[in-house]
C-alpha atoms as a PDB file:
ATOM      1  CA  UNK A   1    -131.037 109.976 -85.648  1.00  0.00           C
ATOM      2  CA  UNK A   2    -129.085 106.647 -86.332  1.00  0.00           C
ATOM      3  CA  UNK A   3    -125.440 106.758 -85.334  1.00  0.00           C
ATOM      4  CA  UNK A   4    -123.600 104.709 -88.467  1.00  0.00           C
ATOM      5  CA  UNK A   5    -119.416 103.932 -87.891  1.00  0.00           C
ATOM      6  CA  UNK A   6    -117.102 102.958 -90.688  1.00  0.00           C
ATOM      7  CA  UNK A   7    -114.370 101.366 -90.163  1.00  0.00           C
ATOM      8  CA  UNK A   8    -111.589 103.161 -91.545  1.00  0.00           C
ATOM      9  CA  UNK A   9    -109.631 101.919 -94.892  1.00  0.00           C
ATOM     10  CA  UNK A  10    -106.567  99.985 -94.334  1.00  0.00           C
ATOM     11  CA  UNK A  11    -103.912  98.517 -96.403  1.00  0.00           C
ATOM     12  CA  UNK A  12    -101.913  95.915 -95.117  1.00  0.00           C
ATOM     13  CA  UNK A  13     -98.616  96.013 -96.887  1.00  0.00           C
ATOM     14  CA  UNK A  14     -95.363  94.158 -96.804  1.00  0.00           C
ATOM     15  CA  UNK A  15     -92.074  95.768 -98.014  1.00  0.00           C
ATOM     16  CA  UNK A  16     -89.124  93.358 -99.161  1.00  0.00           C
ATOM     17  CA  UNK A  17     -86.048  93.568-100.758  1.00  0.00           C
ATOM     18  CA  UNK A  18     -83.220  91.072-101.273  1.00  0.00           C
ATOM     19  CA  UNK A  19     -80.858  91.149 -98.091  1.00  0.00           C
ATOM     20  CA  UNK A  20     -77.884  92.457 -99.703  1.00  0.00           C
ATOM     21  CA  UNK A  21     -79.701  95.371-100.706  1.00  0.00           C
ATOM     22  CA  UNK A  22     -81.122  95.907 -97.648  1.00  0.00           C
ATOM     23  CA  UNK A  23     -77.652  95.399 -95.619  1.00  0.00           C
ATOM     24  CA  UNK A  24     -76.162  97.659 -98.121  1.00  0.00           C
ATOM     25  CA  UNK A  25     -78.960 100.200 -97.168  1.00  0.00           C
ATOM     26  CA  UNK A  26     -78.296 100.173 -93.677  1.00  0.00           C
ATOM     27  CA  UNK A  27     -74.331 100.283 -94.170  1.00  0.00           C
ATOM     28  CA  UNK A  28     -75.148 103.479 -96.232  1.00  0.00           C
ATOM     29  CA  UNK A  29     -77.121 104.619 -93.890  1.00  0.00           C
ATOM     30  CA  UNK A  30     -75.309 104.153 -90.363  1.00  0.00           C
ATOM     31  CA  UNK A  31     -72.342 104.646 -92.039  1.00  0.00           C
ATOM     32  CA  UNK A  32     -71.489 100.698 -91.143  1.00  0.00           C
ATOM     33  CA  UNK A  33     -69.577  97.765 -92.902  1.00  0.00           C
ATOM     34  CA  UNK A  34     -71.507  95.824 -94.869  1.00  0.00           C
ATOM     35  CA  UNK A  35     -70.963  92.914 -92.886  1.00  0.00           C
ATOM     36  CA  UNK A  36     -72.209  94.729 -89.553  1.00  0.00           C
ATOM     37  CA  UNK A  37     -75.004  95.540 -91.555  1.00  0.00           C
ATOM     38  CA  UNK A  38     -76.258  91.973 -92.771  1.00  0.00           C
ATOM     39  CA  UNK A  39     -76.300  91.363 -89.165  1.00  0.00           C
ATOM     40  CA  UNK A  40     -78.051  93.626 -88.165  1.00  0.00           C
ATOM     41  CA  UNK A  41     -80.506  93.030 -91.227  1.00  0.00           C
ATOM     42  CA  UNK A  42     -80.381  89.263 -89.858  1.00  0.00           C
ATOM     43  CA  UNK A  43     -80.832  89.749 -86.207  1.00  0.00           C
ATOM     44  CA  UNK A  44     -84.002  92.661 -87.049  1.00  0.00           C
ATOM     45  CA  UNK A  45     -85.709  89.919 -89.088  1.00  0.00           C
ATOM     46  CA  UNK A  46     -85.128  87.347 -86.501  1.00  0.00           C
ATOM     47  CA  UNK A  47     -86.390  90.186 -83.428  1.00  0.00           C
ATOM     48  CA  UNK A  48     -89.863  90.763 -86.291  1.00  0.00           C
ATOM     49  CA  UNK A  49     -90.236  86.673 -86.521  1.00  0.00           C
ATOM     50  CA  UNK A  50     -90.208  86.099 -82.732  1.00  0.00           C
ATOM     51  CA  UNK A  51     -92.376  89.095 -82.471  1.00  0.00           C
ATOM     52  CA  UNK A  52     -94.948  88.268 -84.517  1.00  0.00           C
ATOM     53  CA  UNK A  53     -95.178  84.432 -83.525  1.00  0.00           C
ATOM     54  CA  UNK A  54     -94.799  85.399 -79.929  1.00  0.00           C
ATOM     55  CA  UNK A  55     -97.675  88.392 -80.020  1.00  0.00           C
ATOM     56  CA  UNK A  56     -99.727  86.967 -83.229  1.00  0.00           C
ATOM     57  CA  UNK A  57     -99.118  83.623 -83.585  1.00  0.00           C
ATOM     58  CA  UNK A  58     -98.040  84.519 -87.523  1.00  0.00           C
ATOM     59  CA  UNK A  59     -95.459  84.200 -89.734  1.00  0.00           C
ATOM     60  CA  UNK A  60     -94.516  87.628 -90.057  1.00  0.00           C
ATOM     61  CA  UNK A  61     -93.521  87.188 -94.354  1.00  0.00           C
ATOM     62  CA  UNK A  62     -96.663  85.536 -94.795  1.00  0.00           C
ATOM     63  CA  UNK A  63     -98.209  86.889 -97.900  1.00  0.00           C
ATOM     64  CA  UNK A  64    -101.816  86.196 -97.169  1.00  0.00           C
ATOM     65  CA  UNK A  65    -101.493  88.519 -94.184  1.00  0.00           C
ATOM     66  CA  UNK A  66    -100.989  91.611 -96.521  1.00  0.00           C
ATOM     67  CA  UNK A  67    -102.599  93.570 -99.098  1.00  0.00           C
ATOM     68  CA  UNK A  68    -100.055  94.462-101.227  1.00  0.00           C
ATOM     69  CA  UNK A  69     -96.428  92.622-101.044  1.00  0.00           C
ATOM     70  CA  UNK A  70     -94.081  94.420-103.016  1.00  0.00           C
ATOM     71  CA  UNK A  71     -90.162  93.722-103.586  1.00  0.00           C
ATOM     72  CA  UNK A  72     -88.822  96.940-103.289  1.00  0.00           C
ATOM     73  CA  UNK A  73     -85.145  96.096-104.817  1.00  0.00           C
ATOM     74  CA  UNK A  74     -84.865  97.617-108.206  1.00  0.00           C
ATOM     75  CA  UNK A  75     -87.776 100.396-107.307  1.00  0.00           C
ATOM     76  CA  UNK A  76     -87.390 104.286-106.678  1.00  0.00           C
ATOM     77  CA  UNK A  77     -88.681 105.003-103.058  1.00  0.00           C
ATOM     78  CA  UNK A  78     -90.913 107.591-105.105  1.00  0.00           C
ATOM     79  CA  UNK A  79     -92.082 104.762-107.233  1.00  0.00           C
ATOM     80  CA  UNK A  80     -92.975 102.592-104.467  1.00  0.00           C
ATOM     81  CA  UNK A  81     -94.591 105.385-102.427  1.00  0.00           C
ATOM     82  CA  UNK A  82     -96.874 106.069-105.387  1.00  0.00           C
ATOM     83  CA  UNK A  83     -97.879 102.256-106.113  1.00  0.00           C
ATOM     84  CA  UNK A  84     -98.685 102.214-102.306  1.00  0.00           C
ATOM     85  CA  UNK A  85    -101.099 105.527-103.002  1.00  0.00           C
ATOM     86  CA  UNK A  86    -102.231 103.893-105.815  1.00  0.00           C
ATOM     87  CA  UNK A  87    -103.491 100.424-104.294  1.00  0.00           C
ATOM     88  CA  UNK A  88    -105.225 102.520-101.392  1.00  0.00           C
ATOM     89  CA  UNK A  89    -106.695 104.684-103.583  1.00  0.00           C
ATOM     90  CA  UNK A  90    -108.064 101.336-105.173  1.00  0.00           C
ATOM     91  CA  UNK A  91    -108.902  99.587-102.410  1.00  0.00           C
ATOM     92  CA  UNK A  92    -110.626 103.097-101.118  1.00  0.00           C
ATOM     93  CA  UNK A  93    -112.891 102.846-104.296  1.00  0.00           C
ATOM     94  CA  UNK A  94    -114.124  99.730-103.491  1.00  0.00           C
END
């Protein structure tokens, strides 16, 4: 018998919106001022870039790292959920 493994299907993808929307995200969310928020949307992005140069030696918003890079500002989390689907299911066919 011959043993065969497949790798599994991955899709690398980036989600980004426009700071304010993002800062007024988390205000919404943890109930925060807007300005608390932006920092903390600052200071995250700042922890993900030291991160990623630190562990990876990457810029972390590099496009050609990812599959799919979509700016989520203006979208429907449902919408964006189902383009995700969508491009795995693509990729999947592949």
């Amino acid at each position: 018998s011959i043993l065969v493994f497949l790798a599994p299907i991955t899709l690398k993808v980036f989600l980004t919106a426009p700071d304010y929307i993002r800062a007024k995200h988390v205000a919404d969310v943890r109930k925060i001022s807007y300005e608390e928020a932006m920092n903390e949307v600052r200071i995250s992005d700042q922890d993900r870039e030291n991160l990623a140069r630190k562990m990876c030696k990457v810029n972390w918003q590099d496009p050609q790292l990812y599959d799919l890079v979509v700016n989520t500002g203006g979208w429907k989390y449902e919408d964006v959920a189902e383009l995700v689907i969508n491009a795995f299911n693509m990729k999947k066919k592949r």
